[in-house]
C-alpha atoms as a PDB file:
ATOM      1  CA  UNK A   1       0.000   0.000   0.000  1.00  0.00           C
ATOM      2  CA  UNK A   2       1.415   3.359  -0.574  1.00  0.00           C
ATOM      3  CA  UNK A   3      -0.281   5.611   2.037  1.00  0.00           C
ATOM      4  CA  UNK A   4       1.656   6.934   5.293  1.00  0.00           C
ATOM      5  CA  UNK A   5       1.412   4.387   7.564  1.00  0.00           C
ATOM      6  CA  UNK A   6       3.254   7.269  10.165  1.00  0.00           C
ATOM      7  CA  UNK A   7       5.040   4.388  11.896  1.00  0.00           C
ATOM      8  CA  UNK A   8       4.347   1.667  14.608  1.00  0.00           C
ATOM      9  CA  UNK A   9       1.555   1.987  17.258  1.00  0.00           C
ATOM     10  CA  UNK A  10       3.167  -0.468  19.843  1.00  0.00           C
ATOM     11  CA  UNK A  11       6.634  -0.796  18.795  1.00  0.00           C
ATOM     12  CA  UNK A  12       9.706  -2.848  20.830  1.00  0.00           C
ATOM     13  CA  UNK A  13      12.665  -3.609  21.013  1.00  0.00           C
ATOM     14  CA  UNK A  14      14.728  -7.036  22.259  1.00  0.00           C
ATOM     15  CA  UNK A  15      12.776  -8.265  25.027  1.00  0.00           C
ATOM     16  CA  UNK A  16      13.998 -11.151  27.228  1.00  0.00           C
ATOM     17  CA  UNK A  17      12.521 -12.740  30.042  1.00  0.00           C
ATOM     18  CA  UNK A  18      13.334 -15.971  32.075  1.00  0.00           C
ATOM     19  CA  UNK A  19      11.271 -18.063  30.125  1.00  0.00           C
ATOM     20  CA  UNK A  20      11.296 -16.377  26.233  1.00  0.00           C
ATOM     21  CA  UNK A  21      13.294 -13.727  23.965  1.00  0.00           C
ATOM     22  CA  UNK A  22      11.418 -11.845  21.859  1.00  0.00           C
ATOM     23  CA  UNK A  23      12.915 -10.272  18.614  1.00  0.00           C
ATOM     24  CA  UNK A  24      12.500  -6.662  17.826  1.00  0.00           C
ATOM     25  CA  UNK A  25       9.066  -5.914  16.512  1.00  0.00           C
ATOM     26  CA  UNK A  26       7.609  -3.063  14.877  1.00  0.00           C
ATOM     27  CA  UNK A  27       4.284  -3.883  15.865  1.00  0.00           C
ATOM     28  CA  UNK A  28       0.953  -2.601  14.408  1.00  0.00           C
ATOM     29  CA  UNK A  29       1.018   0.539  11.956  1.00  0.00           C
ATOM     30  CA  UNK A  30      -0.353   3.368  13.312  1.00  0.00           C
ATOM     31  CA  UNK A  31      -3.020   3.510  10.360  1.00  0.00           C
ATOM     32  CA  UNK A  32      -4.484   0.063  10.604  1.00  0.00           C
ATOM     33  CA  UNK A  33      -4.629   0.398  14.679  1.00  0.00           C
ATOM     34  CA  UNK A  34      -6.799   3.856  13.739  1.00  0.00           C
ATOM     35  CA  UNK A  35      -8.968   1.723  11.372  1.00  0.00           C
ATOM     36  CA  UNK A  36      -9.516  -1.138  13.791  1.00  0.00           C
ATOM     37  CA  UNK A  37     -10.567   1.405  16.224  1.00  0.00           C
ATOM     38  CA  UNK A  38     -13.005   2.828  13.206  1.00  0.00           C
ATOM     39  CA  UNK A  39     -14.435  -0.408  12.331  1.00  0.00           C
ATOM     40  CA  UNK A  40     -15.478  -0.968  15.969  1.00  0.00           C
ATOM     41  CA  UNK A  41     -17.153   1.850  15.932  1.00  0.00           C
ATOM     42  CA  UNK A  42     -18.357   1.574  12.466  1.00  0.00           C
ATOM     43  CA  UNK A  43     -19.313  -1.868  13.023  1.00  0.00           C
ATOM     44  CA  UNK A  44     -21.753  -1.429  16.199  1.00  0.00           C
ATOM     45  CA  UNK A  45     -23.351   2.486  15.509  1.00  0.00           C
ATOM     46  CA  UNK A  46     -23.838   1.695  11.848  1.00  0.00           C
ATOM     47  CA  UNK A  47     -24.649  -1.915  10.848  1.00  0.00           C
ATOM     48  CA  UNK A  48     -27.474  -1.370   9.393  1.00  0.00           C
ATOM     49  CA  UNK A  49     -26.607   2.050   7.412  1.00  0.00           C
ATOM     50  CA  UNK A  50     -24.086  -0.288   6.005  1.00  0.00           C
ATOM     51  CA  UNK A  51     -26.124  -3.377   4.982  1.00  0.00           C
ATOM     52  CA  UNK A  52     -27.772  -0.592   2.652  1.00  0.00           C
ATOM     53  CA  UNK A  53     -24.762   0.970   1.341  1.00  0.00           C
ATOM     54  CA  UNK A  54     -23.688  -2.726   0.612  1.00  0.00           C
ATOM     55  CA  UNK A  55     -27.107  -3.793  -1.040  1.00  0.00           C
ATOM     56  CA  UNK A  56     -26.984  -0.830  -3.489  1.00  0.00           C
ATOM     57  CA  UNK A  57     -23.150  -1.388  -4.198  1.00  0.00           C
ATOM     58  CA  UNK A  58     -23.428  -4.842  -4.498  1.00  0.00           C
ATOM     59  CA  UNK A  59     -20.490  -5.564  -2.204  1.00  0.00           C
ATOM     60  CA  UNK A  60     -20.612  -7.478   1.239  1.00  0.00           C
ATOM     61  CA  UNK A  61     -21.504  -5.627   4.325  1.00  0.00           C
ATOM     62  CA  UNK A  62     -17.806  -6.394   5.444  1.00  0.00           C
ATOM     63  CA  UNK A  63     -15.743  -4.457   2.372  1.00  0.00           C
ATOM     64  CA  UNK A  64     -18.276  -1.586   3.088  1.00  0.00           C
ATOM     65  CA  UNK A  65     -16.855  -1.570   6.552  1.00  0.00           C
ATOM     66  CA  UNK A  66     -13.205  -2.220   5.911  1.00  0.00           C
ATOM     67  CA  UNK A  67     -13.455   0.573   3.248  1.00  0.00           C
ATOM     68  CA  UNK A  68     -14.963   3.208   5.926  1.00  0.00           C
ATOM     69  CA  UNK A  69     -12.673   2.191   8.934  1.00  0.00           C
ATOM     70  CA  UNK A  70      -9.627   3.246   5.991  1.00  0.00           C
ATOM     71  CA  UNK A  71     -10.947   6.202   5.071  1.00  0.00           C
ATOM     72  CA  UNK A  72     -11.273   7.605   8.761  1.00  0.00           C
ATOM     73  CA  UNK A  73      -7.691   5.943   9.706  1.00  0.00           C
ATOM     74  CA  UNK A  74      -6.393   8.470   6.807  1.00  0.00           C
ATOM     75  CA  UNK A  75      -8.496  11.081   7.927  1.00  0.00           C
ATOM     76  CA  UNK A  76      -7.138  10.608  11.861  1.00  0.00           C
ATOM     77  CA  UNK A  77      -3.421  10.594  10.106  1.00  0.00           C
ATOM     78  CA  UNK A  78      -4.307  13.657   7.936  1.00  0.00           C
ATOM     79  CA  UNK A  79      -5.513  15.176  10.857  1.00  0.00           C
ATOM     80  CA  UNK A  80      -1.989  14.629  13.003  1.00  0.00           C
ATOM     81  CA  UNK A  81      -0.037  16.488  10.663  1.00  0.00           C
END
């Protein structure tokens, strides 16, 4: 994909305990932790609006969804500039 992701939203580095070592991990992009706060949000105020939108688009209620929870990600990284 070629939109800003604007980095890691849980990032770490080398992390040992007794038991495990973990490798360095960028963790989550910031944009796709923004749309899977959208789509919870999208997904339990708007289920029905969205079962419209996806009857007169033809597409399944879940692309619908997806689509929305991107476009407000971008609009939450637009908005942090």
């Amino acid at each position: 994909m070629n939109k800003d992701e604007s980095g890691s939203a849980f990032p770490h580095s080398n992390l040992e305990n007794r038991y495990y070592a973990f490798p360095a991990d960028n963790g989550l992009s910031i944009r796709d932790y923004f749309a899977a706060k959208a789509m919870q949000a999208l997904i339990v105020a708007q289920s029905k609006e969205m079962e419209g939108i996806a009857d007169e688009t033809h597409r399944e209620p879940e692309e619908i969804v997806s689509q929305f929870a991107y476009f407000y990600a971008d609009a939450m990284l637009e908005e942090r500039k």
